[in-house]
Protein backbone atom coordinates (compact mmCIF):
# COMPACT_ATOMS: atom_id res chain seq x y z
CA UNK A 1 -1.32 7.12 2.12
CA UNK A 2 -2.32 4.01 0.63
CA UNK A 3 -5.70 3.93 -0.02
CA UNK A 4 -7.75 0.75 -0.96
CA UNK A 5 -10.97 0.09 -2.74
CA UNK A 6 -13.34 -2.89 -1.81
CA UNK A 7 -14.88 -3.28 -4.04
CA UNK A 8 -16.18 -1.39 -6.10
CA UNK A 9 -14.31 2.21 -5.98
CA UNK A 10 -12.01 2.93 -8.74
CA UNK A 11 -8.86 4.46 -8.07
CA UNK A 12 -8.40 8.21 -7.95
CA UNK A 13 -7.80 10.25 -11.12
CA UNK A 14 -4.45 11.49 -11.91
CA UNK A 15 -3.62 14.83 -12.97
CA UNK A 16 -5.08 15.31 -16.83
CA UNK A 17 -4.47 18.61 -17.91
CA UNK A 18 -1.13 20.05 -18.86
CA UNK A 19 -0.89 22.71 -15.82
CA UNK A 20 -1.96 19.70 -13.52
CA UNK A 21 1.40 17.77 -14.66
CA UNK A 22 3.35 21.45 -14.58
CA UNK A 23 2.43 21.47 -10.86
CA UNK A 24 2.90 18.28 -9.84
CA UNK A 25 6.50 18.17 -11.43
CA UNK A 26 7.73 21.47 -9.98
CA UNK A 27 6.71 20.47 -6.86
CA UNK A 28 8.30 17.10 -7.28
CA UNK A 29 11.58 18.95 -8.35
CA UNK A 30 11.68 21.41 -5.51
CA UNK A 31 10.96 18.36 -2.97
CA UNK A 32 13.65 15.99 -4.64
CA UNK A 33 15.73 18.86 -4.60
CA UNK A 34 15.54 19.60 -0.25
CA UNK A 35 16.40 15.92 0.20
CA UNK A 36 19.96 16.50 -2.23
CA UNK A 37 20.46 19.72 -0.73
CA UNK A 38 19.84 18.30 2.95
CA UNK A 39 21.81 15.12 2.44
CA UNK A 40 24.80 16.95 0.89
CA UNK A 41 24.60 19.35 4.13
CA UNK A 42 26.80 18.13 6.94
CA UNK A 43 26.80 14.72 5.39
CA UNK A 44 26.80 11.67 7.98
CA UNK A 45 25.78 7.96 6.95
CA UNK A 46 22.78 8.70 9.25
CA UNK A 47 21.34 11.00 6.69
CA UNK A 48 21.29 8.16 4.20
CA UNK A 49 17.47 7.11 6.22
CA UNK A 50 15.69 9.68 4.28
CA UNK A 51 16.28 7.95 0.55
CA UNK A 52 15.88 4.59 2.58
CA UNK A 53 12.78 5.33 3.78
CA UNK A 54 11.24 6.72 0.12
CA UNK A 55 12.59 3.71 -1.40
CA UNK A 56 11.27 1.57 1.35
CA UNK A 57 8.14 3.08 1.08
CA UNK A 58 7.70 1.62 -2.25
CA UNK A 59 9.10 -1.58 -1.63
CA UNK A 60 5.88 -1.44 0.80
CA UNK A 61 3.07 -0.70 -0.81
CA UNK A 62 4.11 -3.38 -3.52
CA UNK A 63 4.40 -6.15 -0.67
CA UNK A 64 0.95 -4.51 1.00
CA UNK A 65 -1.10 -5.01 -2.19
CA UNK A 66 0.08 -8.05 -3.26
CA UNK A 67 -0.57 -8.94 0.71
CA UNK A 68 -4.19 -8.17 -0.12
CA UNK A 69 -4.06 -10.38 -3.45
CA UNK A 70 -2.11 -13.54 -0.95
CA UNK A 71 -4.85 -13.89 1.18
CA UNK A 72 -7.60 -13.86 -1.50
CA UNK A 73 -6.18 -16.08 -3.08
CA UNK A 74 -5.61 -18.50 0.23
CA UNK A 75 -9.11 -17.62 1.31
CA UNK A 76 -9.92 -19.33 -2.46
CA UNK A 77 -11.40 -15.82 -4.01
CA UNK A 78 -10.33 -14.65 -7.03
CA UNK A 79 -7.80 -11.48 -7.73
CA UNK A 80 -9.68 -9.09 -10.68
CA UNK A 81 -6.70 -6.61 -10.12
CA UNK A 82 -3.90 -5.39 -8.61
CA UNK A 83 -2.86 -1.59 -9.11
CA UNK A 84 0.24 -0.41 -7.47
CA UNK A 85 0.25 3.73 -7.80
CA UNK A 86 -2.26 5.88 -8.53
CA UNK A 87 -3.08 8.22 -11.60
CA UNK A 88 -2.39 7.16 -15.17
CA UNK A 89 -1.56 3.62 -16.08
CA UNK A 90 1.86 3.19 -17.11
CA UNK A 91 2.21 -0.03 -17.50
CA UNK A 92 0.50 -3.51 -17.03
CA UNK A 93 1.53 -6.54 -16.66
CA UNK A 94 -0.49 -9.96 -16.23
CA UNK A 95 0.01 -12.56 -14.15
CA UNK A 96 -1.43 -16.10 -13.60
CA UNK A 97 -4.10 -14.08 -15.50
CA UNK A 98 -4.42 -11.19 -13.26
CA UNK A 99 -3.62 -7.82 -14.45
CA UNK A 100 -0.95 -5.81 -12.71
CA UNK A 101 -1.24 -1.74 -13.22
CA UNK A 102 1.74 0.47 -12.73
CA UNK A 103 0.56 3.69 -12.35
CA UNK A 104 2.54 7.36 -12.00
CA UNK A 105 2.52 8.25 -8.02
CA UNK A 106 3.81 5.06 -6.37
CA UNK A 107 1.99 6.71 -3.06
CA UNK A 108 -1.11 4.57 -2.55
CA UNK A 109 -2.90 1.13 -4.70
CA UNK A 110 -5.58 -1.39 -4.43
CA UNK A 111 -6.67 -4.88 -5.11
CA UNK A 112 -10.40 -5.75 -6.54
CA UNK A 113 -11.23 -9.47 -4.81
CA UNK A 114 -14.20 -11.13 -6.26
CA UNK A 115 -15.73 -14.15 -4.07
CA UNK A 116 -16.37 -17.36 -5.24
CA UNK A 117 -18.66 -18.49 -2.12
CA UNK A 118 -21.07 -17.27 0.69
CA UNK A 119 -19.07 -19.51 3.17
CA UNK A 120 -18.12 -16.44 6.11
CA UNK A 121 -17.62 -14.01 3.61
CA UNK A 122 -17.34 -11.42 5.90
CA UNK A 123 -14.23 -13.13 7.87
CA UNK A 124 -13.09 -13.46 4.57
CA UNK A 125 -13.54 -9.76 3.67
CA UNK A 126 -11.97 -9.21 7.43
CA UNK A 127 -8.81 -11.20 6.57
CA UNK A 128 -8.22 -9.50 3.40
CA UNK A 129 -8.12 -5.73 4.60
CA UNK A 130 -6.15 -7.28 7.55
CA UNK A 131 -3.29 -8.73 4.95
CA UNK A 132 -1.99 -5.34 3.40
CA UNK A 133 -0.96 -4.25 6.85
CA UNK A 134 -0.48 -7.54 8.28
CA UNK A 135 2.14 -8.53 6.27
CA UNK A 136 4.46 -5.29 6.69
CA UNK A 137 4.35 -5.90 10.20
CA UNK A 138 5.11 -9.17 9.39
CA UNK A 139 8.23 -8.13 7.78
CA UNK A 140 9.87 -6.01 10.70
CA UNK A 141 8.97 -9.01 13.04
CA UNK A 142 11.04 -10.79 11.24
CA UNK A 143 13.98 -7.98 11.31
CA UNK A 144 13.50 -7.95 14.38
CA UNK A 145 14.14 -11.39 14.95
CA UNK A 146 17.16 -11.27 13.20
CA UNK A 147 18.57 -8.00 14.23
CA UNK A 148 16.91 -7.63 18.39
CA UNK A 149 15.67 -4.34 19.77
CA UNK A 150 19.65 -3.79 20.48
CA UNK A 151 20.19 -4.12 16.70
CA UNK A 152 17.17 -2.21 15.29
CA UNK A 153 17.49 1.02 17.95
CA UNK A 154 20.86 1.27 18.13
CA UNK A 155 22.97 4.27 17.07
CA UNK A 156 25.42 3.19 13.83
CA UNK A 157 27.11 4.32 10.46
CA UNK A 158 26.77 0.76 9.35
CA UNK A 159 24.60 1.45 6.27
CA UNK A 160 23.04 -2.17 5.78
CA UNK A 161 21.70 -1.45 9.70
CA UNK A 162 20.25 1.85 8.22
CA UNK A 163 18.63 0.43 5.59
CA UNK A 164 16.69 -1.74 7.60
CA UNK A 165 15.86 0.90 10.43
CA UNK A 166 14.73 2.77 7.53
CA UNK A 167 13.14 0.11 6.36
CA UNK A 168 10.91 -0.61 9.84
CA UNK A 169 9.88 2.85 10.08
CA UNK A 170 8.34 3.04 6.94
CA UNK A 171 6.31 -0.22 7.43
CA UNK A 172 5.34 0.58 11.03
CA UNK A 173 4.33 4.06 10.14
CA UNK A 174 2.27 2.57 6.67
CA UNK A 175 0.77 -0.36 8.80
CA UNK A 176 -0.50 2.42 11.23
CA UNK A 177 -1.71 4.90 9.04
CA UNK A 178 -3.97 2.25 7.24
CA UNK A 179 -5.00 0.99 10.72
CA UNK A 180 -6.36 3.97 11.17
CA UNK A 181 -10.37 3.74 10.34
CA UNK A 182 -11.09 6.54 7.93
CA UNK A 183 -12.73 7.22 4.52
CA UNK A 184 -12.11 9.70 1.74
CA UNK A 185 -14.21 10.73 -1.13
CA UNK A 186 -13.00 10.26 -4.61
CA UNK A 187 -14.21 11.12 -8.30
CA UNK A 188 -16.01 8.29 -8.00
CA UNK A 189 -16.80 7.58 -4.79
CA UNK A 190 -16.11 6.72 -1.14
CA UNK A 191 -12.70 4.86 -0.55
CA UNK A 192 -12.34 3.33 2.76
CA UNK A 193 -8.64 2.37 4.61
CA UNK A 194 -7.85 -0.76 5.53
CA UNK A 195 -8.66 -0.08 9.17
CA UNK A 196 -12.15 1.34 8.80
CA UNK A 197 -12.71 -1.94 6.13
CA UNK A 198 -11.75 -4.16 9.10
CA UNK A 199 -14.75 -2.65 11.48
CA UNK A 200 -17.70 -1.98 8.17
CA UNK A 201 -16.97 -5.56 6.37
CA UNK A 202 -19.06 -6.99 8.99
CA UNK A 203 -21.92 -5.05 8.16
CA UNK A 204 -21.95 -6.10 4.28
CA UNK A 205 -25.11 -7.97 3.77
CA UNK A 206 -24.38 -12.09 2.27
CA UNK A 207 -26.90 -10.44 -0.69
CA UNK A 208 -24.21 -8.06 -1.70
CA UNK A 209 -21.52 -10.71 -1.82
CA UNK A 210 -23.85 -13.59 -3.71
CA UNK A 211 -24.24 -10.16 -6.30
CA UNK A 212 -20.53 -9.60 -6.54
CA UNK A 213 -20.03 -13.55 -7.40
CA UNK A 214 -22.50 -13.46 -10.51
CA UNK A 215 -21.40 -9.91 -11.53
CA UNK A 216 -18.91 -10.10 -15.39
């Protein structure tokens, strides 16, 4: 699930002591291991959707965020961060002076916007939950385009074709989930999906947005 904090929510903790990791790698291990043992099973090219889709996945939530960060910076706010993953920071990376965290489980991320004006911030808030999802749907749009509805439901063993099925399903089923209008409490906090952003942002009060310009 990818899970997105504006604006104030930090990400969710990752695991910190050493039985934490323990479980979280055997688990890992026995799941990567069903997919081998699955795929090797009765092999067909069909089969080769399941890695598609996990990489795809990722490939996602890396476009999704840095949809978020696009229409900031369109809307003319600025980006504070980007973080693609959650738990510990792996890596970071900065650029055009906005740091980029790589973090352990690429399963979820956010993006901290900071406005620069009180002209329709709320629209502006709108927009930018409505990017992440926006632009994955975006994506297969444009597959489909290319490929039809012939092209993108039809039975094959081509494995390009695959890959792109693969790659549809995964961005429908991302763009849907965060769609969906939820919240979740973290360590530090309440996170809100894109979805239930879209609906609340119109509540948030011009004072809270003329605070968020002055705040360091």
């Amino acid at each position: 699930m990818r899970a997105h904090f504006f604006p104030e929510d930090p990400p969710d903790r990752g695991p910190k002591s050493k039985n934490e990791w323990g479980v979280l790698l055997v688990i890992s291990f026995f799941f990567a291991l069903l997919i081998v043992l699955e795929l090797a099973r009765d092999f067909t090219p069909a089969k080769w959707s399941v890695p598609f889709f996990l990489a795809s996945w990722v490939v996602l939530l890396v476009l999704h965020e840095f949809g978020h960060a696009l229409a900031a910076w369109a809307l003319g706010w600025k980006v504070q961060l980007i973080s693609i993953g959650t738990g510990k920071v792996r890596a970071t990376i900065t650029v055009h002076g906005v740091p980029i965290e790589f973090r352990t489980i690429p399963l979820s991320g956010f993006v901290l916007p900071k406005p620069t004006d009180l002209v329709s911030p709320q629209l502006k808030q709108f927009v930018i939950y409505a990017s992440g999802p926006g632009i994955e749907l975006i994506t297969v749009a444009i597959a489909l385009g290319v490929f039809g509805w012939d092209g993108l439901l039809q039975r094959t063993t081509d494995i390009g074709i695959i890959a792109v099925q693969s790659y549809c399903i995964a961005a429908v089923f991302g763009a849907g989930m965060n769609l969906i209008p939820f919240s979740h409490k973290t360590a530090d906090g309440t996170a809100w999906s894109d979805g239930l952003g879209m609906l609340l942002c119109w509540k948030i009060p011009d004072e809270l947005f003329k605070q968020r310009i002055t705040e360091e």
